[in-house]
PDB file of N, CA and C in Angstrom:
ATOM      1  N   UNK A   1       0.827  -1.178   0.000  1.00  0.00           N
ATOM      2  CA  UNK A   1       0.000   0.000   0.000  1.00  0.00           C
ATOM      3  C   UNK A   1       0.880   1.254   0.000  1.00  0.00           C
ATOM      4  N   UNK A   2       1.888   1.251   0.734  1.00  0.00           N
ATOM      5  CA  UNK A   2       3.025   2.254   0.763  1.00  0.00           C
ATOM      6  C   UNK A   2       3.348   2.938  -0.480  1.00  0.00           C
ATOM      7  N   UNK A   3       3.803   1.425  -0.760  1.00  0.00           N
ATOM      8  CA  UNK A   3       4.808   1.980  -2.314  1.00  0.00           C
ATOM      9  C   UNK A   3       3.361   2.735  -3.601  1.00  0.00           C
ATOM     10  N   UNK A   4       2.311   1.920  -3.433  1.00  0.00           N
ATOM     11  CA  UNK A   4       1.556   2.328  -4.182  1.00  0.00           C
ATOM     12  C   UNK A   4       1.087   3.728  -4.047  1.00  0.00           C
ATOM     13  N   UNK A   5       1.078   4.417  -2.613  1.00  0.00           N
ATOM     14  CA  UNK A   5       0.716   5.541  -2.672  1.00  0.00           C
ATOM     15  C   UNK A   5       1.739   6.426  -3.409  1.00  0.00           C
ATOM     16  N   UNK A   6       2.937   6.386  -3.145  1.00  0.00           N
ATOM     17  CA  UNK A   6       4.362   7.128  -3.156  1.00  0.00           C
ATOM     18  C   UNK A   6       3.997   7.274  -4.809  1.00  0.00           C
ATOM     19  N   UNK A   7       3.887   5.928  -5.367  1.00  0.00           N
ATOM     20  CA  UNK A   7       3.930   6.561  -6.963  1.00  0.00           C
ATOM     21  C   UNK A   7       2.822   6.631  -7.420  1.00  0.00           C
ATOM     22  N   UNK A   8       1.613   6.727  -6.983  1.00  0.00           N
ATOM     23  CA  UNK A   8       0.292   7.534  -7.304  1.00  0.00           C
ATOM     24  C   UNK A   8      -0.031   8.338  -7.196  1.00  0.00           C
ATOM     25  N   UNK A   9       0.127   8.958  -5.980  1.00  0.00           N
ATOM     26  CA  UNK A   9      -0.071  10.425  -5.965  1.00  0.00           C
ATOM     27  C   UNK A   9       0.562  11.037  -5.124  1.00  0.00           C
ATOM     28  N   UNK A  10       0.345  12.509  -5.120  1.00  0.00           N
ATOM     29  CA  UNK A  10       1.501  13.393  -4.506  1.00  0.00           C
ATOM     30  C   UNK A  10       1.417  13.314  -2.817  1.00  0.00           C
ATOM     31  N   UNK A  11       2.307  12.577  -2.137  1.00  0.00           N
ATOM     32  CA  UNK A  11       2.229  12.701  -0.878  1.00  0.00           C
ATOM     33  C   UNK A  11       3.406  12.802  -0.610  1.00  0.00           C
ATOM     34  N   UNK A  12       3.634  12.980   0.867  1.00  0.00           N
ATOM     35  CA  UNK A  12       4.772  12.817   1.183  1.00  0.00           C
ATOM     36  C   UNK A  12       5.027  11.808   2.430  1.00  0.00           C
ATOM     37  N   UNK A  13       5.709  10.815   2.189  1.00  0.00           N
ATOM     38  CA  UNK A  13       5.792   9.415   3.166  1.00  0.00           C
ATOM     39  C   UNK A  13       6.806   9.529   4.135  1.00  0.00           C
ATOM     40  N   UNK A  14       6.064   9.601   5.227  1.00  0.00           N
ATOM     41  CA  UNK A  14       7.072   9.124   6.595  1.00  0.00           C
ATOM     42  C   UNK A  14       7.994   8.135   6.935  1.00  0.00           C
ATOM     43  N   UNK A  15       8.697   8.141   7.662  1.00  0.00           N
ATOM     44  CA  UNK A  15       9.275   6.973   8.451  1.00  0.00           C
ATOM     45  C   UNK A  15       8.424   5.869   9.191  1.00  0.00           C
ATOM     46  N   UNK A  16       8.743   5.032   8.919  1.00  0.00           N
ATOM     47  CA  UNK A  16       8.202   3.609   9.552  1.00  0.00           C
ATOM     48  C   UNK A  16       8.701   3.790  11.069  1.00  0.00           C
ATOM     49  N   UNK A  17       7.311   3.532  11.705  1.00  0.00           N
ATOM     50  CA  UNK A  17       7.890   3.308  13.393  1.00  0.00           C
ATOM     51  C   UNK A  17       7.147   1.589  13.864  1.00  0.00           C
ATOM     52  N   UNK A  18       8.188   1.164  14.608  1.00  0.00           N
ATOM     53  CA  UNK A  18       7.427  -0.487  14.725  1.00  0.00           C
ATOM     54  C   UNK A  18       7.241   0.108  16.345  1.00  0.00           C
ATOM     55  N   UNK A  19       7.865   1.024  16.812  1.00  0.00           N
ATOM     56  CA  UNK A  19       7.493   1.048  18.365  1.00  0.00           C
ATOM     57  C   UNK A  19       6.110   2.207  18.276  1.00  0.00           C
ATOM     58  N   UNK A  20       5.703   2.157  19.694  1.00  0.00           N
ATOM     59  CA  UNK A  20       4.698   3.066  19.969  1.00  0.00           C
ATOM     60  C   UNK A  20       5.240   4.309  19.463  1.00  0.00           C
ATOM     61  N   UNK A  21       4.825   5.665  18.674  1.00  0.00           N
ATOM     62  CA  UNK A  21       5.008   6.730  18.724  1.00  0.00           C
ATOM     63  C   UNK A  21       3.447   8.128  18.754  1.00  0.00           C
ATOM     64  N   UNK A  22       4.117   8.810  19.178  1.00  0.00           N
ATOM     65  CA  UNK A  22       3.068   9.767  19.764  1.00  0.00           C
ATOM     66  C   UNK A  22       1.679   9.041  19.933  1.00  0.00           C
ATOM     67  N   UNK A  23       0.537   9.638  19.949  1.00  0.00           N
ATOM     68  CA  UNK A  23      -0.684   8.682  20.035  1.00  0.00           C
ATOM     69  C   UNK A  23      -0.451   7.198  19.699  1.00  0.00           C
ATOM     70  N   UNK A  24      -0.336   6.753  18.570  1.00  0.00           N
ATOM     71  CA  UNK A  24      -0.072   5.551  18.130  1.00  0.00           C
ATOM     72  C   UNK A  24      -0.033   4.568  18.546  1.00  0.00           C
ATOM     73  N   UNK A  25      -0.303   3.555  18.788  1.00  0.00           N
ATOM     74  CA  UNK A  25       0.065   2.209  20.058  1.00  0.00           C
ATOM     75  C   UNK A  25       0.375   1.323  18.926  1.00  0.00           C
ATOM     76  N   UNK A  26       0.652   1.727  17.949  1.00  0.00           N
ATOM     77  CA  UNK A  26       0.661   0.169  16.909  1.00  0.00           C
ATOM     78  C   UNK A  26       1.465   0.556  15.513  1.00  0.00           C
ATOM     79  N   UNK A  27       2.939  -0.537  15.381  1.00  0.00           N
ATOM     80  CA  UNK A  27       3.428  -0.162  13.855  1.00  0.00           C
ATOM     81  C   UNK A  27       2.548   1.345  13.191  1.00  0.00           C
ATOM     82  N   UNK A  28       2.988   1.995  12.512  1.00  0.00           N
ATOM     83  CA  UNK A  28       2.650   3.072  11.778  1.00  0.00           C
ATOM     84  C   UNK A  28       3.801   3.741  10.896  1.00  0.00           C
ATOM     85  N   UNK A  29       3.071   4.317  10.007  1.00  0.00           N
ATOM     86  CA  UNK A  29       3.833   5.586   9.258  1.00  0.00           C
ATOM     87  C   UNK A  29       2.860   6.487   8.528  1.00  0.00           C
ATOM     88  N   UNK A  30       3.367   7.251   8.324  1.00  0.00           N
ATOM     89  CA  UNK A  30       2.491   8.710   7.815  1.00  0.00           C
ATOM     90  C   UNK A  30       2.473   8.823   6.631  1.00  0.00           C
ATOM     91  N   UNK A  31       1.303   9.187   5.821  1.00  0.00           N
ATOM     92  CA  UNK A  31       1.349   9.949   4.802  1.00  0.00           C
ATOM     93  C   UNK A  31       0.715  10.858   4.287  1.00  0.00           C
ATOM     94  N   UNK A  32       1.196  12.462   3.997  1.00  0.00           N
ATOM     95  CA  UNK A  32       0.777  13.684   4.245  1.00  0.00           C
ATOM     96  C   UNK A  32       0.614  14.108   2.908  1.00  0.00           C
ATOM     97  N   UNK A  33      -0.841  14.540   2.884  1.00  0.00           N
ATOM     98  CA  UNK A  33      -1.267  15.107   1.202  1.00  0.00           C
ATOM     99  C   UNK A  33      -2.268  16.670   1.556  1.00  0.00           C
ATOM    100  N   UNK A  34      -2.023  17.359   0.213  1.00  0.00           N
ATOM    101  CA  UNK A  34      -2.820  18.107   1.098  1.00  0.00           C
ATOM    102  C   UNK A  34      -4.192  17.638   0.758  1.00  0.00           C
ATOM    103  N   UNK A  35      -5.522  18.650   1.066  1.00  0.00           N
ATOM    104  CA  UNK A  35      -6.786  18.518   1.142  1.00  0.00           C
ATOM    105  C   UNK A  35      -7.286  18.355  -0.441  1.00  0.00           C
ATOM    106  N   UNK A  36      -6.528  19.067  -1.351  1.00  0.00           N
ATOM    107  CA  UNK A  36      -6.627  18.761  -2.757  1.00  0.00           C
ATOM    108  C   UNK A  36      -6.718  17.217  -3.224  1.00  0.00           C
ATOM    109  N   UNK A  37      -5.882  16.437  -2.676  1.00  0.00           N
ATOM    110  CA  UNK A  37      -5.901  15.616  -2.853  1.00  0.00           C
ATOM    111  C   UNK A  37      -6.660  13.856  -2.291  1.00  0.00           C
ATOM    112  N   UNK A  38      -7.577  14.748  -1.279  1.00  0.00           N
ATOM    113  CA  UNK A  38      -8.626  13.838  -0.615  1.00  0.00           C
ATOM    114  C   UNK A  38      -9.180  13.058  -1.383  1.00  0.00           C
ATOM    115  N   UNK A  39      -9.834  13.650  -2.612  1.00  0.00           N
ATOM    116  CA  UNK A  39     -11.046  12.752  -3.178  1.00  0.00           C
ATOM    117  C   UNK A  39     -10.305  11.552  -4.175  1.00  0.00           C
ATOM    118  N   UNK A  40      -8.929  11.802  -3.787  1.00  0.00           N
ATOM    119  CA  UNK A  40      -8.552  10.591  -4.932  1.00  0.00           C
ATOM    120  C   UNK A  40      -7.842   9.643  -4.139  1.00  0.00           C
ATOM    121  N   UNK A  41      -7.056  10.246  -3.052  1.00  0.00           N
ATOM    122  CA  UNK A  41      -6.521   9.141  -2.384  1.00  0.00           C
ATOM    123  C   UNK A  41      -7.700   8.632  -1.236  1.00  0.00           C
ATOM    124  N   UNK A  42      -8.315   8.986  -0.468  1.00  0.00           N
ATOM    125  CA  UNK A  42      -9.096   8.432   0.071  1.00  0.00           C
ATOM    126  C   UNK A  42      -9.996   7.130  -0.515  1.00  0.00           C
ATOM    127  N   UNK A  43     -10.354   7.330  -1.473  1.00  0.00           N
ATOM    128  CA  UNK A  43     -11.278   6.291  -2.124  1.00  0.00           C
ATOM    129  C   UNK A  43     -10.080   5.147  -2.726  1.00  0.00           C
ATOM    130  N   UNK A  44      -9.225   5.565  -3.244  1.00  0.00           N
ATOM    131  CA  UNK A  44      -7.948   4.525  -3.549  1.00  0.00           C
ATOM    132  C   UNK A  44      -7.599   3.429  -2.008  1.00  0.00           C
ATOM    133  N   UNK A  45      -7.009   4.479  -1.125  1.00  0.00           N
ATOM    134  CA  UNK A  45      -7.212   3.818   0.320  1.00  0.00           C
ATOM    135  C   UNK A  45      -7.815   2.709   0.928  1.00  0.00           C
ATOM    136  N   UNK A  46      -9.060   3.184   0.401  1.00  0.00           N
ATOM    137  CA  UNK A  46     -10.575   2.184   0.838  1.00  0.00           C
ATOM    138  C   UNK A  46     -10.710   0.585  -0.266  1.00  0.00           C
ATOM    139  N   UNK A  47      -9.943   1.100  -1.236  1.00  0.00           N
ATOM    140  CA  UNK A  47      -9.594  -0.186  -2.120  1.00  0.00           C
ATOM    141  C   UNK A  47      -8.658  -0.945  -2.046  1.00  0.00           C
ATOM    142  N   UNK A  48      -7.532  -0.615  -1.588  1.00  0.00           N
ATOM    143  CA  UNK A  48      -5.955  -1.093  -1.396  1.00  0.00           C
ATOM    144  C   UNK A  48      -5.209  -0.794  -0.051  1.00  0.00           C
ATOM    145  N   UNK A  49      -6.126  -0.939   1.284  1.00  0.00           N
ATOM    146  CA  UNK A  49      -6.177  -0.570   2.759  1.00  0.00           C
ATOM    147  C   UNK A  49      -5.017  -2.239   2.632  1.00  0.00           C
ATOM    148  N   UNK A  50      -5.736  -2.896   2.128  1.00  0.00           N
ATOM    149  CA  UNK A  50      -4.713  -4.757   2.237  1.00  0.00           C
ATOM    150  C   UNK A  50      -5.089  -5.147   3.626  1.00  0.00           C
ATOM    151  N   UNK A  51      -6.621  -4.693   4.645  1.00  0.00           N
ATOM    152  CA  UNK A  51      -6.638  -4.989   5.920  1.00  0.00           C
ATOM    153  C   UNK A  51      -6.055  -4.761   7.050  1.00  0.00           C
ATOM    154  N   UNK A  52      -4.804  -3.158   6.454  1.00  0.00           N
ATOM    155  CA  UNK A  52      -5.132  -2.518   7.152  1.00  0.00           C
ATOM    156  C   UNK A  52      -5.818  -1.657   7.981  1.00  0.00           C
ATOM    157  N   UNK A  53      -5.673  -1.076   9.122  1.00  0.00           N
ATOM    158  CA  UNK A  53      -7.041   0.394   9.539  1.00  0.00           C
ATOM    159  C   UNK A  53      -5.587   1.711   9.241  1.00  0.00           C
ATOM    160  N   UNK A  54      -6.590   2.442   8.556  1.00  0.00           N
ATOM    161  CA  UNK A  54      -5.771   3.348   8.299  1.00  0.00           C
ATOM    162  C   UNK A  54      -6.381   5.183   9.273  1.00  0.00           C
ATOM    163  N   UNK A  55      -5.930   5.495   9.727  1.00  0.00           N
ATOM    164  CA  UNK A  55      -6.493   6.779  10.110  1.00  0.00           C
ATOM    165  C   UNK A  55      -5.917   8.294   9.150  1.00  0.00           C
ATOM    166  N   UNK A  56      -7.214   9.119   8.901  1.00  0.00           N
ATOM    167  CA  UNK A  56      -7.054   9.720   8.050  1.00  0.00           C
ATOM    168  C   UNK A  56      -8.057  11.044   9.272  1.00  0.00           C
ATOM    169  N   UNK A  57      -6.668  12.476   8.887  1.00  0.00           N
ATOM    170  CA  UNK A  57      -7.400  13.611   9.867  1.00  0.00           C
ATOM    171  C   UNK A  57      -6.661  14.244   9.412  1.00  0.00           C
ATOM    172  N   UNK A  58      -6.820  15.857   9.595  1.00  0.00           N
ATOM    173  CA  UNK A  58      -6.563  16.946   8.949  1.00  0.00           C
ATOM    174  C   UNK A  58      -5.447  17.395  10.331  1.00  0.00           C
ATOM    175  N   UNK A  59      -4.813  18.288   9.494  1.00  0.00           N
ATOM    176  CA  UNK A  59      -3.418  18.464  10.849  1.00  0.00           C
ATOM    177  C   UNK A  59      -3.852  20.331  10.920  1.00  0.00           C
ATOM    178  N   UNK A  60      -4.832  20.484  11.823  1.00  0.00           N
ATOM    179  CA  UNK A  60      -5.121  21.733  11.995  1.00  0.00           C
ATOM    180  C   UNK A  60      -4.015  22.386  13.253  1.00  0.00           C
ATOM    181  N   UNK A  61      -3.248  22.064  13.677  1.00  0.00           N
ATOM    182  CA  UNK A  61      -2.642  22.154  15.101  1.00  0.00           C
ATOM    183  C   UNK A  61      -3.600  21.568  16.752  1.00  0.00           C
ATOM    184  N   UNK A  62      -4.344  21.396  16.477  1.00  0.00           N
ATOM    185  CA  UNK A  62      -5.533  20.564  17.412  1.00  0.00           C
ATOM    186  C   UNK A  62      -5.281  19.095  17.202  1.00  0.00           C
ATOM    187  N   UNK A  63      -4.258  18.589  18.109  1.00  0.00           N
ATOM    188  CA  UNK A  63      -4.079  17.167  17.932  1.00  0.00           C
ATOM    189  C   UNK A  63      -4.917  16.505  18.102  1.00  0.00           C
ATOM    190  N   UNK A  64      -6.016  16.966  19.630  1.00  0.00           N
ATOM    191  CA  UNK A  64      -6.437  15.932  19.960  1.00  0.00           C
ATOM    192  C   UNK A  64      -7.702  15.572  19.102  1.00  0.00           C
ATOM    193  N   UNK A  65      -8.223  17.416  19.033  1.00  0.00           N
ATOM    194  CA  UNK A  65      -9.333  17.242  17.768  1.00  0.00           C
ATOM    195  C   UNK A  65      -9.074  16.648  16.509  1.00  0.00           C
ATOM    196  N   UNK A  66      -8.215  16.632  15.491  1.00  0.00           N
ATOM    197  CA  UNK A  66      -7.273  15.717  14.427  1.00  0.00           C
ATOM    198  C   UNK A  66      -7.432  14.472  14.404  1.00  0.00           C
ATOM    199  N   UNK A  67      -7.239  14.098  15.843  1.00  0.00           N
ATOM    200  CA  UNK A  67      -7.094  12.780  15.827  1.00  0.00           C
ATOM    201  C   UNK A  67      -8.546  12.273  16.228  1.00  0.00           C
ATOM    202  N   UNK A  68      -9.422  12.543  17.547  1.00  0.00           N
ATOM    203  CA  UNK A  68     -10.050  11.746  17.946  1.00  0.00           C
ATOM    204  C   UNK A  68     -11.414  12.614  17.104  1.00  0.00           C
ATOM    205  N   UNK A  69     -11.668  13.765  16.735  1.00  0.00           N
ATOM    206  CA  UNK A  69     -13.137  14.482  16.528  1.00  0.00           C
ATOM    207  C   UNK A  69     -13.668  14.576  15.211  1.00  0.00           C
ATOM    208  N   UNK A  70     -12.185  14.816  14.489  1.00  0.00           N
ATOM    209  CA  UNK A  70     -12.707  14.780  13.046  1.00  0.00           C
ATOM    210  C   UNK A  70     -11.606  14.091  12.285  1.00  0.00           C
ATOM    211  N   UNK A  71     -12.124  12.287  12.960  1.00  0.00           N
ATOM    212  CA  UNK A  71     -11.056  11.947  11.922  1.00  0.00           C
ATOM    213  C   UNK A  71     -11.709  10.848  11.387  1.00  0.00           C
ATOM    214  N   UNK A  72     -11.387  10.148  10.250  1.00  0.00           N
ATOM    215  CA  UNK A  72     -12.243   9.179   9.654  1.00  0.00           C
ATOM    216  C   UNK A  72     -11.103   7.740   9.699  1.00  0.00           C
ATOM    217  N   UNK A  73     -11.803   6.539  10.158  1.00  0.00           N
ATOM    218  CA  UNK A  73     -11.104   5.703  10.239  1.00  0.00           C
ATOM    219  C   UNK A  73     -11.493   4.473   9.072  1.00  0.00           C
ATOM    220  N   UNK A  74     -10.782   4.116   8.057  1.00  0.00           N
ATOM    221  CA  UNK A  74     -11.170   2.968   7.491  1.00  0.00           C
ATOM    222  C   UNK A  74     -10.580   1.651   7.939  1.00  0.00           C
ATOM    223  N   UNK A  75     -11.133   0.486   7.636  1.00  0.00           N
ATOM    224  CA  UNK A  75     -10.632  -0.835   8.695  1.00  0.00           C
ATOM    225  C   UNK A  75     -11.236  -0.907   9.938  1.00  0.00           C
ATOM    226  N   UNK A  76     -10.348  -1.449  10.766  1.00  0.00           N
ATOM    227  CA  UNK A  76     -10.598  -1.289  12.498  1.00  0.00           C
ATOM    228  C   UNK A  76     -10.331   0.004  13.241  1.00  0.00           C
ATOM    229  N   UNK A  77     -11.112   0.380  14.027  1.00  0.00           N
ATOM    230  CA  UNK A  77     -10.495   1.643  14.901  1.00  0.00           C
ATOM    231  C   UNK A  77      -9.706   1.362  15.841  1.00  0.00           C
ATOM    232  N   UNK A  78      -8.665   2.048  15.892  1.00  0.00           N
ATOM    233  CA  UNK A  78      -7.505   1.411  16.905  1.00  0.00           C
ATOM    234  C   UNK A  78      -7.666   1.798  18.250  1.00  0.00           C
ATOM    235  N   UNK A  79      -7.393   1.964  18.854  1.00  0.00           N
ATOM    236  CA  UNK A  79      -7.087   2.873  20.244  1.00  0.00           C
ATOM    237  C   UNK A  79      -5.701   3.660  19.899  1.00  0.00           C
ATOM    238  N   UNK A  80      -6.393   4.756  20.756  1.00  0.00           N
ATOM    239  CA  UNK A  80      -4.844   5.987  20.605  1.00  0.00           C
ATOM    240  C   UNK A  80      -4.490   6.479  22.135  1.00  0.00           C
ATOM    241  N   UNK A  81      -3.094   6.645  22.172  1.00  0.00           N
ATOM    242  CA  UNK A  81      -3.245   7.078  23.636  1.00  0.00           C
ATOM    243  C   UNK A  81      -2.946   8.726  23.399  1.00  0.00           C
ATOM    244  N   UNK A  82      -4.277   9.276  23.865  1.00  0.00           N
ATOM    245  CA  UNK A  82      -5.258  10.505  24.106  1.00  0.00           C
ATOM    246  C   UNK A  82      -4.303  11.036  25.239  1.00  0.00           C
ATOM    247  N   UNK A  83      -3.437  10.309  26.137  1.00  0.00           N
ATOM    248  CA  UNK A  83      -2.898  11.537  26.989  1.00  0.00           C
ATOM    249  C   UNK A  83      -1.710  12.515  26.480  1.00  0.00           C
ATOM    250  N   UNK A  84      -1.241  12.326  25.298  1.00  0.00           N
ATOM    251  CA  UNK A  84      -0.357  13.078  24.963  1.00  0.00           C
ATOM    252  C   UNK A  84      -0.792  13.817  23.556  1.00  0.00           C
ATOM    253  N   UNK A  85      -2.185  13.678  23.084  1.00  0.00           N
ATOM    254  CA  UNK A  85      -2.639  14.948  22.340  1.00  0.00           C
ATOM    255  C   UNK A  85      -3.188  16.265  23.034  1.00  0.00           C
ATOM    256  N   UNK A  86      -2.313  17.288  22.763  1.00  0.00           N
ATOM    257  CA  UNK A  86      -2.799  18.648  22.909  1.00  0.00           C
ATOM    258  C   UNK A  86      -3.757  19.249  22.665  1.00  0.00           C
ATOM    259  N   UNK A  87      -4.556  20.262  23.135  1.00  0.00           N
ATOM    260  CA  UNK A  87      -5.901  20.706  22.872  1.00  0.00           C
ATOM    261  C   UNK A  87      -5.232  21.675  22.611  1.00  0.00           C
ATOM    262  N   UNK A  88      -5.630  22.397  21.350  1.00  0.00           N
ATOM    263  CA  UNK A  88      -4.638  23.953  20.722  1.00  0.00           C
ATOM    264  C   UNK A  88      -5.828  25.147  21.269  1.00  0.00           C
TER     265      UNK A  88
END
């Protein structure tokens, strides 16, 4: 799913973390597009997730809102640990 995003469309791909990082409790890595590009990768996502859960939220500086208020989860919803998102 990685590689497929990288050469589909314009994002920009994070580092792989296998340990817990920030919220996260589980393997992760990032990938940052802007809002232009929602309606194409999102629906791609939902086709080629491979059973992953992927979390998808807008990076307004409101972590905790980002993460837990307006964020859309495809797959399973994970648990996040909520004590280290900031309320901006």
């Amino acid at each position: 799913m990685r590689q497929g995003l990288g050469a589909g469309f314009q994002v920009q791909l994070g580092s792989w973390h296998d340990e817990p990082v920030g919220p996260h409790l589980k393997a992760m890595y990032q990938a940052v597009f802007n809002p232009e590009e929602f309606g194409k990768i999102v629906p791609w996502l939902m086709l080629h997730r491979e059973g992953l859960s992927v979390l998808v939220h807008p990076s307004t500086g409101d972590g905790y809102g980002d993460h837990l208020e307006r964020s859309l989860w495809l797959g399973e919803k994970l648990k996040l640990n909520e004590s280290v998102l900031r309320r901006a």
